[in-house]
N, C-alpha and C. Protein backbone atom coordinates (compact mmCIF):
# COMPACT_ATOMS: atom_id res chain seq x y z
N UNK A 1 10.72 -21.12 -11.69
CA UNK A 1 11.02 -19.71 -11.46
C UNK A 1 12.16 -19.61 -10.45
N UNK A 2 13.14 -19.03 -11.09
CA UNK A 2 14.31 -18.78 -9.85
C UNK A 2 13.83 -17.36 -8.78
N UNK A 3 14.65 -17.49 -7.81
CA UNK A 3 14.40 -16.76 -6.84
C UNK A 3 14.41 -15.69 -7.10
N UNK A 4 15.16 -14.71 -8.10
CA UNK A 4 15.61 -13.64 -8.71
C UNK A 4 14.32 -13.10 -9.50
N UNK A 5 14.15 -14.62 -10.25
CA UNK A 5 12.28 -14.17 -10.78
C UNK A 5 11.54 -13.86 -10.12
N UNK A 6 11.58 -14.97 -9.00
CA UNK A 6 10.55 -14.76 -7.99
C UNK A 6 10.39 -13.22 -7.00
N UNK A 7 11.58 -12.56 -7.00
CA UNK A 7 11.45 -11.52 -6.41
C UNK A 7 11.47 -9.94 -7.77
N UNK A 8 11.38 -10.50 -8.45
CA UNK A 8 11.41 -9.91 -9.44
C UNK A 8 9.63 -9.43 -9.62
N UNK A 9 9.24 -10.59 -9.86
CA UNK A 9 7.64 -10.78 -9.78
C UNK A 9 6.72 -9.79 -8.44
N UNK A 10 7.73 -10.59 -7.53
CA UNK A 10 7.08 -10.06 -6.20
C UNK A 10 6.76 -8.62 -6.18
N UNK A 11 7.85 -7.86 -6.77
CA UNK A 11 8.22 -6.37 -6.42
C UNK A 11 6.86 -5.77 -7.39
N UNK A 12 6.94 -6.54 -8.24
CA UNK A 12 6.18 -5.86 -9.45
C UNK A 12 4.40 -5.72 -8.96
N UNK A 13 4.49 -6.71 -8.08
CA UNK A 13 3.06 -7.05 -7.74
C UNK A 13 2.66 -6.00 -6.68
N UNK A 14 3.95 -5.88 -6.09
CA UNK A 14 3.16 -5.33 -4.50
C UNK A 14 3.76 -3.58 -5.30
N UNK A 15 4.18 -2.97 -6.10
CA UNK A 15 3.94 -1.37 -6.80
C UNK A 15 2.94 -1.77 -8.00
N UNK A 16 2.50 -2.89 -8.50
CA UNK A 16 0.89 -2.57 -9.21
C UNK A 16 0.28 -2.52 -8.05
N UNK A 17 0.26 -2.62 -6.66
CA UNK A 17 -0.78 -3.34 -5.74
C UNK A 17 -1.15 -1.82 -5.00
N UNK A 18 -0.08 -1.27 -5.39
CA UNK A 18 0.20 0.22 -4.81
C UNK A 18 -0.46 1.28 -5.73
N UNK A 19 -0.38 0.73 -6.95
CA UNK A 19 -1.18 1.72 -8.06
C UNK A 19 -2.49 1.83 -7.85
N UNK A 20 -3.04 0.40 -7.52
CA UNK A 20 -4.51 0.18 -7.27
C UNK A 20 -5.32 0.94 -5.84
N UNK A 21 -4.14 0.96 -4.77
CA UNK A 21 -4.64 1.28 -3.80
C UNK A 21 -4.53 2.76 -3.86
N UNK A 22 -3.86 3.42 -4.58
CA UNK A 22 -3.58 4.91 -4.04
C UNK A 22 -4.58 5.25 -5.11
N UNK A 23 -4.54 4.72 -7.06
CA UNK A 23 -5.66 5.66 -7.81
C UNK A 23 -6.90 4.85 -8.25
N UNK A 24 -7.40 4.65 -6.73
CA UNK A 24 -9.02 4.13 -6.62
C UNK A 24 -10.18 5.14 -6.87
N UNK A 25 -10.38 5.35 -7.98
CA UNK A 25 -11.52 6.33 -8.33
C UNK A 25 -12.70 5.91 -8.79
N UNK A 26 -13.40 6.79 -9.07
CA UNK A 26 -14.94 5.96 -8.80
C UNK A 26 -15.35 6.02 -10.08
N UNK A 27 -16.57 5.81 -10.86
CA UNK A 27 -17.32 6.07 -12.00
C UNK A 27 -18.49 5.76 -11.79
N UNK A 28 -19.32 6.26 -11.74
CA UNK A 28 -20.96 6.13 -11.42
C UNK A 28 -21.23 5.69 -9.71
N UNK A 29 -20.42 5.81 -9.07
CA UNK A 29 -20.08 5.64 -7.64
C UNK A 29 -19.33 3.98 -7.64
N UNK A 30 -18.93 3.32 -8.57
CA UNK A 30 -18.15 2.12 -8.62
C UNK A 30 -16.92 2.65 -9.00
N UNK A 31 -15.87 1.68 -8.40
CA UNK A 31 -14.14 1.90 -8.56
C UNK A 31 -13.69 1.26 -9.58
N UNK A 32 -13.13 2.07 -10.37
CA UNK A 32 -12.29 1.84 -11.56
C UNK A 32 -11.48 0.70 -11.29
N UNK A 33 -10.38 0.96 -10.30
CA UNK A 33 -9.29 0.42 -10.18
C UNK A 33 -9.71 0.17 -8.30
N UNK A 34 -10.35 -1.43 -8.28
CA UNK A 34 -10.67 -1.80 -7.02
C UNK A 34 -9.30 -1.62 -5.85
N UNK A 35 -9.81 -1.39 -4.63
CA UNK A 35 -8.83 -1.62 -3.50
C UNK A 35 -8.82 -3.19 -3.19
N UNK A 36 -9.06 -3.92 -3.48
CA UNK A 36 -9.27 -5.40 -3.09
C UNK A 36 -7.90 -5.52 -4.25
N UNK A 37 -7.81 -5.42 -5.79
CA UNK A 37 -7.25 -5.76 -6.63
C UNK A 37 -5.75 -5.37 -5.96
N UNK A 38 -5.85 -4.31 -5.70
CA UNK A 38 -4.08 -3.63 -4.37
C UNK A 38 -3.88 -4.77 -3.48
N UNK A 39 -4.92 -4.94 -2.51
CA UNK A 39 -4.23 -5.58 -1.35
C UNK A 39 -4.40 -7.09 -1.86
N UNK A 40 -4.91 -7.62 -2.83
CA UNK A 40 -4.62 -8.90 -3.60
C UNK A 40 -3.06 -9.57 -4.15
N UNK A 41 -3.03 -8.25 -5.15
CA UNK A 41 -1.25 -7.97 -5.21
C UNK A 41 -0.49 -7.98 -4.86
N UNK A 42 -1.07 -7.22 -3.14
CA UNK A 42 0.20 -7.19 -2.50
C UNK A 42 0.21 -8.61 -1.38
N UNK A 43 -1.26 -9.17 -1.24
CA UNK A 43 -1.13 -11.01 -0.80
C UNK A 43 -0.17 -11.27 -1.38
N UNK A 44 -0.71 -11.15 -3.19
CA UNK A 44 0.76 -12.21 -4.24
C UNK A 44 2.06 -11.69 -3.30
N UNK A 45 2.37 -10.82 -3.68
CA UNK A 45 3.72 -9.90 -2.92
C UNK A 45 4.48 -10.89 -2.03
N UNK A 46 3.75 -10.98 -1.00
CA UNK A 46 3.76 -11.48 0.13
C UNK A 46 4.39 -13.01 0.09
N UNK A 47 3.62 -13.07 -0.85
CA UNK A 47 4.00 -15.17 -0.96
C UNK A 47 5.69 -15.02 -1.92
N UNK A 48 5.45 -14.12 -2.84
CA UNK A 48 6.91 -14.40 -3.59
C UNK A 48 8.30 -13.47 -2.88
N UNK A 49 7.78 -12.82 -1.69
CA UNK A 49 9.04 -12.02 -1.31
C UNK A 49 9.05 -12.62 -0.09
N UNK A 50 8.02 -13.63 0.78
CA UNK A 50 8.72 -13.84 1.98
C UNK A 50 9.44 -15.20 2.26
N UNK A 51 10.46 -15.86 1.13
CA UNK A 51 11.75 -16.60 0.89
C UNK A 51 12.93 -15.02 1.51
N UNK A 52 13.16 -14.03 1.00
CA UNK A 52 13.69 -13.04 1.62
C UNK A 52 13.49 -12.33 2.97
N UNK A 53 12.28 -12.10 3.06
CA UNK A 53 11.74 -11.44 3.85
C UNK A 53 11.12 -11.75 5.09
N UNK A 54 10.92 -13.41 5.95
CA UNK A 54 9.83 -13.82 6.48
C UNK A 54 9.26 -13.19 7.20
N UNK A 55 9.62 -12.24 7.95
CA UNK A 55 8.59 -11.03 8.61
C UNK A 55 6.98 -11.00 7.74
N UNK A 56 7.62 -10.88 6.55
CA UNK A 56 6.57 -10.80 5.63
C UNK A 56 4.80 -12.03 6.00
N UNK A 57 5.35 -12.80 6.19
CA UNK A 57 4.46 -13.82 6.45
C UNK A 57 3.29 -13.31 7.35
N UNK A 58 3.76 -12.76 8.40
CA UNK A 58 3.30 -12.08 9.52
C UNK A 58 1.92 -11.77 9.02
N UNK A 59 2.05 -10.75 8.18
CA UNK A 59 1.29 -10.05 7.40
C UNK A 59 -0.18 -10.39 6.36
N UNK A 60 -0.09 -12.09 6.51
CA UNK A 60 -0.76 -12.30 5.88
C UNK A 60 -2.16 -12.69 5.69
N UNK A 61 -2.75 -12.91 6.60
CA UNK A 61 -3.72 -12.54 7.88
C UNK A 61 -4.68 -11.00 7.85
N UNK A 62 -3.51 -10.14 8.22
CA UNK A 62 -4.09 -9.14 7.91
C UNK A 62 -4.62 -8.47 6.18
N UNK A 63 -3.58 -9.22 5.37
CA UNK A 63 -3.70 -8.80 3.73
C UNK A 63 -4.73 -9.27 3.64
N UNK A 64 -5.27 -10.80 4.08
CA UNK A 64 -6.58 -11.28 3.84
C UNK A 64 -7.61 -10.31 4.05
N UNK A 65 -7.78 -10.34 5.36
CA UNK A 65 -8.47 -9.20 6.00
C UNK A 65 -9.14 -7.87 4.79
N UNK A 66 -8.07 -7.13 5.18
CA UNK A 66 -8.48 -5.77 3.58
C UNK A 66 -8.57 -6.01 2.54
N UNK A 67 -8.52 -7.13 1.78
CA UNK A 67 -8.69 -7.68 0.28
C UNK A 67 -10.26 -8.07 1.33
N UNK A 68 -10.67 -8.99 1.90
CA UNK A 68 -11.95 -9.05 2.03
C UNK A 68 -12.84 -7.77 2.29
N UNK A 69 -12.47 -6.95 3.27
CA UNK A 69 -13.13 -5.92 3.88
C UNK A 69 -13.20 -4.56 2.48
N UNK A 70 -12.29 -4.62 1.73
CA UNK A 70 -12.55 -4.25 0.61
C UNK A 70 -12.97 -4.99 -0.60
N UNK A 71 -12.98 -6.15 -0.89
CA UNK A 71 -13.70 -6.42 -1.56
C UNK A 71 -15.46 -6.32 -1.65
N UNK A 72 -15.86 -6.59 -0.42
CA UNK A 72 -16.92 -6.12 0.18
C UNK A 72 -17.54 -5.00 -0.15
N UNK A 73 -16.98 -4.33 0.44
CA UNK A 73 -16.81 -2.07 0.09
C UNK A 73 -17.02 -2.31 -1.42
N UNK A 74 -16.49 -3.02 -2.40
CA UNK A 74 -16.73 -2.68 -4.19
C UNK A 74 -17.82 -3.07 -3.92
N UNK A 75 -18.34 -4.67 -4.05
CA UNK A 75 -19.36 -5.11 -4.31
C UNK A 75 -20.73 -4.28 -4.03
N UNK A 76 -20.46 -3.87 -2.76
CA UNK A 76 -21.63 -3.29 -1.87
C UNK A 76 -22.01 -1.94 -2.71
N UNK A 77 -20.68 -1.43 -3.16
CA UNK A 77 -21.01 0.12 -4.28
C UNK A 77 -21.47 -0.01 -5.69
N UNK A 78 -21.87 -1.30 -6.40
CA UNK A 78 -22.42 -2.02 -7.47
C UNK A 78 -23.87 -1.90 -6.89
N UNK A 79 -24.48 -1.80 -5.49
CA UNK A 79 -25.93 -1.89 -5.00
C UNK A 79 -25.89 0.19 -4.26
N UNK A 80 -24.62 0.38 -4.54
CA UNK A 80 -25.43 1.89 -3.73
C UNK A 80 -25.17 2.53 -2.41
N UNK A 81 -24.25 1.19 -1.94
CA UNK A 81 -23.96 1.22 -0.65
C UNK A 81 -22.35 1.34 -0.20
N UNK A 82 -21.63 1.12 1.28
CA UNK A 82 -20.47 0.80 1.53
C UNK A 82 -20.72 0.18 2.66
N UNK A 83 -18.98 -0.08 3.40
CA UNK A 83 -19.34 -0.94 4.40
C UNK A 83 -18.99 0.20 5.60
N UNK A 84 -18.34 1.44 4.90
CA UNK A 84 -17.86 2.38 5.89
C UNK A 84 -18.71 3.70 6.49
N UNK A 85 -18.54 3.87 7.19
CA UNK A 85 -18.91 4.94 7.86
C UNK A 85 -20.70 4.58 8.53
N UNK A 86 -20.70 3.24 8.92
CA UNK A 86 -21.50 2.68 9.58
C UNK A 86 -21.55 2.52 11.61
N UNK A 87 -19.86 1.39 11.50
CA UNK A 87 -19.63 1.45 12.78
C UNK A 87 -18.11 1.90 13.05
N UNK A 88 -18.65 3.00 14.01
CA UNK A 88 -17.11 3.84 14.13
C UNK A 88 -16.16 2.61 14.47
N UNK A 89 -16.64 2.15 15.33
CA UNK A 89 -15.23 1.21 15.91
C UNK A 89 -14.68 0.48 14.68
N UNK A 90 -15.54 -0.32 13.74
CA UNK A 90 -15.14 -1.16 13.11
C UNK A 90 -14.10 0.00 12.07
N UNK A 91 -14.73 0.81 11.79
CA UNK A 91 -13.72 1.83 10.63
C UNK A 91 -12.53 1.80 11.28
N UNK A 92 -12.71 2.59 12.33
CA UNK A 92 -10.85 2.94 13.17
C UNK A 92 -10.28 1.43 13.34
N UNK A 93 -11.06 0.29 13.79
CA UNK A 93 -10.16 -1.11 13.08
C UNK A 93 -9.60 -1.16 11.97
N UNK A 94 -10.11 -0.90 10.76
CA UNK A 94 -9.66 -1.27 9.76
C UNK A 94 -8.78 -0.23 9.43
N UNK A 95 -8.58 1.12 9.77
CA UNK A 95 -7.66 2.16 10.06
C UNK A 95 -6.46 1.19 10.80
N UNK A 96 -6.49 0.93 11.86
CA UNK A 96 -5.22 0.48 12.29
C UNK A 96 -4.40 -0.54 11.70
N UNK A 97 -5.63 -1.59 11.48
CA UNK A 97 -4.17 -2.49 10.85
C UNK A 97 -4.14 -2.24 9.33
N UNK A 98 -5.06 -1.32 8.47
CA UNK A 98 -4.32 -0.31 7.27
C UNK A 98 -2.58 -0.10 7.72
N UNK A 99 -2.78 0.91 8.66
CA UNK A 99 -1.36 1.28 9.30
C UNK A 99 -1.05 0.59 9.32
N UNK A 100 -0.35 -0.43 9.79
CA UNK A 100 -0.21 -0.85 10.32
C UNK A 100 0.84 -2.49 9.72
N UNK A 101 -0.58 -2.33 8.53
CA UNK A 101 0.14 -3.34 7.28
C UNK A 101 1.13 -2.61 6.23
N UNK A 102 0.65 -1.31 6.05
CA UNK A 102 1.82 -0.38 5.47
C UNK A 102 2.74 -0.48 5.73
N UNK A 103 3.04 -0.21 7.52
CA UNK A 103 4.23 0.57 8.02
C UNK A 103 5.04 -0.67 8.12
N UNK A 104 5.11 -1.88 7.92
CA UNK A 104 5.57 -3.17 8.15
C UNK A 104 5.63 -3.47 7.19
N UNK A 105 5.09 -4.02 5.69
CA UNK A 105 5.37 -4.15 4.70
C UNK A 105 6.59 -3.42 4.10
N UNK A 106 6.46 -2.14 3.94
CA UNK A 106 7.12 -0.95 3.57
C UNK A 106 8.60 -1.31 4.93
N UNK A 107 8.80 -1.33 5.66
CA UNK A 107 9.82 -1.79 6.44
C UNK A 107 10.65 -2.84 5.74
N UNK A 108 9.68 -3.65 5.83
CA UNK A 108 10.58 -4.80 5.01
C UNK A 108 11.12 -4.25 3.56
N UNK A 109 10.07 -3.90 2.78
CA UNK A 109 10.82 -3.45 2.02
C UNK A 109 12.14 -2.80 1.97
N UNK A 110 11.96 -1.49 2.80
CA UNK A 110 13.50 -1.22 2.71
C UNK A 110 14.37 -1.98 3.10
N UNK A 111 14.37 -2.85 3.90
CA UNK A 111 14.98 -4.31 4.52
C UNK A 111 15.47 -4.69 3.81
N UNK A 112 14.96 -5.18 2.22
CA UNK A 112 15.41 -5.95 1.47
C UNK A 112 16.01 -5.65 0.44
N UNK A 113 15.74 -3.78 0.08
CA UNK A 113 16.69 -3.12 -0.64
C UNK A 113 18.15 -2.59 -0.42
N UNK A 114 18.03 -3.17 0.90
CA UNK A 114 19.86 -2.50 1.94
C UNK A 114 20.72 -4.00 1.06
N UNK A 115 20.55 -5.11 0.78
CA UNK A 115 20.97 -5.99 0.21
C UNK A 115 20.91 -6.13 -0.95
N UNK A 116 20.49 -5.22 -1.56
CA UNK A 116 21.02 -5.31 -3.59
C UNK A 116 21.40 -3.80 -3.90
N UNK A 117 20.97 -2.86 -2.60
CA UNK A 117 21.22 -1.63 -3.83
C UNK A 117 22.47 -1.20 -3.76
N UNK A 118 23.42 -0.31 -4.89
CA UNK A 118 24.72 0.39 -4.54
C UNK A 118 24.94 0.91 -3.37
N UNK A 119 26.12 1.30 -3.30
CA UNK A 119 26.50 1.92 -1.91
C UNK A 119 26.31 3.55 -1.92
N UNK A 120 25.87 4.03 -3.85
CA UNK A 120 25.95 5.49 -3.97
C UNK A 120 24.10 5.54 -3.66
N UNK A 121 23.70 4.63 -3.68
CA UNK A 121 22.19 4.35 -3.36
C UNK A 121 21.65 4.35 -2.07
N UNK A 122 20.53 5.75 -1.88
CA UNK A 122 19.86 5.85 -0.50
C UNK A 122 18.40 5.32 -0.65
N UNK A 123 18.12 3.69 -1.60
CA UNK A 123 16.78 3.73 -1.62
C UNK A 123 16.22 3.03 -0.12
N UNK A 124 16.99 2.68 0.60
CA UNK A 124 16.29 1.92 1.74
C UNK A 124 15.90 3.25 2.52
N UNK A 125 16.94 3.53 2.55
CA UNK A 125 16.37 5.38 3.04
C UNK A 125 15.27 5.97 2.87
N UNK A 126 15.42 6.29 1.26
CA UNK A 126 13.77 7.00 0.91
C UNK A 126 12.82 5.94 1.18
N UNK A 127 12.86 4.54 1.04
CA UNK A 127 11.86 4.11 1.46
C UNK A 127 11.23 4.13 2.93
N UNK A 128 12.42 4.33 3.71
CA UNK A 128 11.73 4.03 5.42
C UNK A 128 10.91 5.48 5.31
N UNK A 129 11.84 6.42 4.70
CA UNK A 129 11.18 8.26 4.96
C UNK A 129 9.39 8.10 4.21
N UNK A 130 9.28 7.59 2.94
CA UNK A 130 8.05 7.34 2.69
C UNK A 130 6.96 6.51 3.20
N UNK A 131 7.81 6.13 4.05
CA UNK A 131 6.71 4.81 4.80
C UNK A 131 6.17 5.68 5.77
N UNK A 132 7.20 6.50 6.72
CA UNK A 132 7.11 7.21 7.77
C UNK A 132 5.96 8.41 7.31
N UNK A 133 6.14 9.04 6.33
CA UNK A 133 5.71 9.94 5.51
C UNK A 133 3.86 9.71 5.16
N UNK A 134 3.68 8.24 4.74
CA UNK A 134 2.70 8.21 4.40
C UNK A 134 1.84 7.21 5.45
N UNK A 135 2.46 6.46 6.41
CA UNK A 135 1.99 6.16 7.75
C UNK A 135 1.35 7.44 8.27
N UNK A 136 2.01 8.41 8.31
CA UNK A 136 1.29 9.76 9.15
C UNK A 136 -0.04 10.00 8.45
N UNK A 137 0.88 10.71 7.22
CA UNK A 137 -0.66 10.67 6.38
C UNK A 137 -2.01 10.10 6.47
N UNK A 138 -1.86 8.71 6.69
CA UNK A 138 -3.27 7.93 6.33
C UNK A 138 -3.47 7.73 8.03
N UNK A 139 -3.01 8.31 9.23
CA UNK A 139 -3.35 8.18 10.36
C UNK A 139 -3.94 9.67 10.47
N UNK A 140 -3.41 10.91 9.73
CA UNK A 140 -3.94 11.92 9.90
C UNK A 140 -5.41 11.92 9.69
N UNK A 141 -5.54 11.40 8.06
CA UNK A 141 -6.42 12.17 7.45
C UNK A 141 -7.46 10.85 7.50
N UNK A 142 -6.98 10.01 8.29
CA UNK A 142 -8.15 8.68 7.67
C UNK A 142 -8.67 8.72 9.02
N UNK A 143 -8.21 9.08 10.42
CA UNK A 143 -8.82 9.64 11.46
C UNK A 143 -9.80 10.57 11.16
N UNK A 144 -9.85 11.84 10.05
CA UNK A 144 -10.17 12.75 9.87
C UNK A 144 -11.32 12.18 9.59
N UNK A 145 -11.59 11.40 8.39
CA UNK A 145 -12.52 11.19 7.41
C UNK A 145 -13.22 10.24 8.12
N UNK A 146 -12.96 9.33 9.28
CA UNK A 146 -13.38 8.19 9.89
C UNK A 146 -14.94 9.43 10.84
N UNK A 147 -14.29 11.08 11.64
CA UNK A 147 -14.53 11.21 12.72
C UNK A 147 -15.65 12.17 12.01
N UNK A 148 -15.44 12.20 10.49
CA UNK A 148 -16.23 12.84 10.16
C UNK A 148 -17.85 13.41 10.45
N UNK A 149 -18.48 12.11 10.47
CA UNK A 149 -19.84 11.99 10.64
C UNK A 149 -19.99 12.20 12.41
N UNK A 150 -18.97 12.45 13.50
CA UNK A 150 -19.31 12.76 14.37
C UNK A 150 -18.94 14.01 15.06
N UNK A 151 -18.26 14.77 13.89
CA UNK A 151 -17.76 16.31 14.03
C UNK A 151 -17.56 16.71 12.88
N UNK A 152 -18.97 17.12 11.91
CA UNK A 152 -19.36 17.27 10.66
C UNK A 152 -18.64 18.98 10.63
N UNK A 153 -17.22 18.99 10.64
CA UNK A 153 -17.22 20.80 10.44
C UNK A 153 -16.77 20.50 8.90
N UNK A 154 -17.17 21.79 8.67
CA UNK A 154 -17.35 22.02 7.00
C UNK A 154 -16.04 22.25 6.23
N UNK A 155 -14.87 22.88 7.23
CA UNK A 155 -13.55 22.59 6.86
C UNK A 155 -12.51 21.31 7.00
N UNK A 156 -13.33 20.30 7.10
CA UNK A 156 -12.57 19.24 7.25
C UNK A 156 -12.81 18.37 5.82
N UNK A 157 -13.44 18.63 4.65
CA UNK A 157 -14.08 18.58 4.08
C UNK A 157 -12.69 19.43 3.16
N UNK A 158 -12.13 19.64 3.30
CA UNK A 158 -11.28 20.83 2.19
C UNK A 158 -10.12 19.97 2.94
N UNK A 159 -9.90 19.76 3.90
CA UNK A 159 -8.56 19.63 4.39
C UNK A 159 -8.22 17.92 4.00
N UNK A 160 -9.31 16.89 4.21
CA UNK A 160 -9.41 15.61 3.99
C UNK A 160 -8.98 15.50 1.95
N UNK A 161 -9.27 16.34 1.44
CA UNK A 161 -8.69 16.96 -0.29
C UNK A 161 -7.52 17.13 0.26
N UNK A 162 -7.40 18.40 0.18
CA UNK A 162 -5.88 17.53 0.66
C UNK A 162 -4.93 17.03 0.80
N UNK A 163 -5.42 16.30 2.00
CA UNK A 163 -4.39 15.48 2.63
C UNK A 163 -4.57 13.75 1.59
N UNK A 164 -5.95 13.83 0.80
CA UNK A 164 -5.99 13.01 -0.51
C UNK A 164 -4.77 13.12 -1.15
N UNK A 165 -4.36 14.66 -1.59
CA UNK A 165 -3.61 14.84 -2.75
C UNK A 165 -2.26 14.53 -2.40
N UNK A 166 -1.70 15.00 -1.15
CA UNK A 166 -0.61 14.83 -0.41
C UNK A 166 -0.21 13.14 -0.22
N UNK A 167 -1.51 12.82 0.05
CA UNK A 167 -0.80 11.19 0.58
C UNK A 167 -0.86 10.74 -1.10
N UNK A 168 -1.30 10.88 -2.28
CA UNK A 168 -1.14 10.11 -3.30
C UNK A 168 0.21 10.39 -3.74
N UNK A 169 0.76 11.65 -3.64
CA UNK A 169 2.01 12.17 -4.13
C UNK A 169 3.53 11.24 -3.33
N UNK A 170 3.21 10.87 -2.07
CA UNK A 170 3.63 10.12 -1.32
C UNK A 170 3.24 8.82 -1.64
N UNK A 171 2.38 8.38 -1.71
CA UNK A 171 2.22 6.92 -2.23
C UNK A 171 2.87 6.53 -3.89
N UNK A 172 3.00 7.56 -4.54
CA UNK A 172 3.69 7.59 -6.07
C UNK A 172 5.07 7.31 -5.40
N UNK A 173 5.51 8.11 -4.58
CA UNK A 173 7.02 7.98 -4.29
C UNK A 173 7.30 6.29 -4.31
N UNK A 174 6.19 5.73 -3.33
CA UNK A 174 6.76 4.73 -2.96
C UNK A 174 6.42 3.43 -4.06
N UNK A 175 5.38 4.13 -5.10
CA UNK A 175 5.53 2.86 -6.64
C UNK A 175 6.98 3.29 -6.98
N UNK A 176 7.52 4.62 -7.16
CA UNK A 176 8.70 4.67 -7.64
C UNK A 176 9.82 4.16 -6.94
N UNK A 177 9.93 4.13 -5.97
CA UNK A 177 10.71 2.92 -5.10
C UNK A 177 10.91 1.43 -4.89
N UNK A 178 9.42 1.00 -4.96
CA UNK A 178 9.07 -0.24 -5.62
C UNK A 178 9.76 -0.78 -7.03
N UNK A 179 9.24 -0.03 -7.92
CA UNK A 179 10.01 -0.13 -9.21
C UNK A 179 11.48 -0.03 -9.53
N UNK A 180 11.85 0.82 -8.56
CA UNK A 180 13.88 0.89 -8.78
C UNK A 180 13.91 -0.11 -8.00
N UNK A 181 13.59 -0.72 -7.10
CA UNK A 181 14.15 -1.78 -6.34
C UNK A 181 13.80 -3.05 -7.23
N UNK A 182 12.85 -2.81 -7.84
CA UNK A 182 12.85 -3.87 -8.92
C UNK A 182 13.69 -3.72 -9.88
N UNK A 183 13.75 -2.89 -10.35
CA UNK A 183 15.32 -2.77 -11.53
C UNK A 183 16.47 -2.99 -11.13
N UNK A 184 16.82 -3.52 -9.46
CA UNK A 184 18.00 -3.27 -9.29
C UNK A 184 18.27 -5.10 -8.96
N UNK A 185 16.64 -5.80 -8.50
CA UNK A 185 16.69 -7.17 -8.46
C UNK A 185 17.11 -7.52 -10.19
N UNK A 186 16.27 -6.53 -11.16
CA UNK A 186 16.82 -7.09 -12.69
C UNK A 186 18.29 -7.09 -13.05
N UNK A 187 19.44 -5.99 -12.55
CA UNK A 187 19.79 -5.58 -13.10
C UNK A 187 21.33 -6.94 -11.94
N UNK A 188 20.42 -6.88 -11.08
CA UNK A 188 21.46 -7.87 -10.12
C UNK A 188 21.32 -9.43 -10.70
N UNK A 189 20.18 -9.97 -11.59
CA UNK A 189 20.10 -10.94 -11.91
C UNK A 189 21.13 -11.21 -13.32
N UNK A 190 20.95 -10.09 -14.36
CA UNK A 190 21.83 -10.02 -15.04
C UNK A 190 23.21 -9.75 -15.26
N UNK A 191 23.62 -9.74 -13.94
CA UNK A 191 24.90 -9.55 -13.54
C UNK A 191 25.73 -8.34 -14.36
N UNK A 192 27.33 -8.17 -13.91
CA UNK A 192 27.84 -6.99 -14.73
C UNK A 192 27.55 -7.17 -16.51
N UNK A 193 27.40 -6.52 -17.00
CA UNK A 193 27.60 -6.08 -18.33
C UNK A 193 28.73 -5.57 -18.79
N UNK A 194 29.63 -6.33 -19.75
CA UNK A 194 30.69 -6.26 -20.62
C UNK A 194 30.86 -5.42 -21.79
């Protein structure tokens, strides 16, 4: 696999990894489309983009981390249960380095799109603005939903909807960013067209 593949691959993995994590829905209280299967993806991600990227490496530690801590969370909802909203501290942990792995991943990313895309091209741009965008988001509303059970008001409950709908619309942005930056590793591998 040349490097071109290899980042070709990469990109593809970590916006499926993004599909999984943003449209995790349930069916009989089990997830369609696991959060473990996202931050799995975006492990792969990790291994085939950090020849470009090594920041990336950083990261990998923590990817373990939420592929376990969510894998967990599925399994446990196959018996009825979760692993969240047990111990506050441990939730707002896994809240931070959520953030945390976003806002750094997504960095790099745009990092690595300032080096293939046109010059009429602002995708490193929209990507830092969506990172920024949906960093807030999931610090807003995942605070929200974390503090829930210890300030049960009944409008937080409408607002946590939401700020659901808002951060998925924002997380789409950034598969669609993912994906042009992958068309632009394709379109750079195939060089000009005659």
């Amino acid at each position: 696999m040349t490097d071109r593949e290899k980042l070709y691959s990469g990109l593809s993995n970590a916006a499926w990894g993004y599909v999984f994590l943003t449209f995790d829905f349930n069916l009989n209280n089990v997830s369609v489309l696991p959060r473990f299967v996202g931050f799995y993806l975006l492990f792969s991600a990790i291994g085939k983009l950090s020849g470009e990227r090594q920041n990336l490496n950083l990261l990998r530690p923590l990817c373990i981390l939420l592929t376990g801590w969510s894998g967990l969370d599925w399994l446990l909802s196959w018996l009825g249960g979760d692993v969240e909203g047990h111990i506050l501290f441990l939730d707002l942990l896994v809240t931070v380095v959520t953030l945390y792995f976003h806002f750094q991943f997504l960095t790099d990313m745009a990092a690595l799109s300032e080096c293939c895309q046109p010059e009429d091209d602002n995708l490193a741009s929209r990507i830092r603005g969506h990172r920024t965008a949906f960093t807030l988001l999931i610090t807003v509303f995942g605070l929200m939903a974390d503090l829930t059970p210890v300030l049960p008001w009944e409008w937080w409950a409408g607002m946590i909807g939401f700020g659901a709908l808002i951060t998925c619309i924002v997380a789409l942005m950034i598969m669609l960013d993912l994906f042009h930056l992958r068309k632009l590793i394709r379109s750079e591998e195939e060089g000009p067209r005659l």
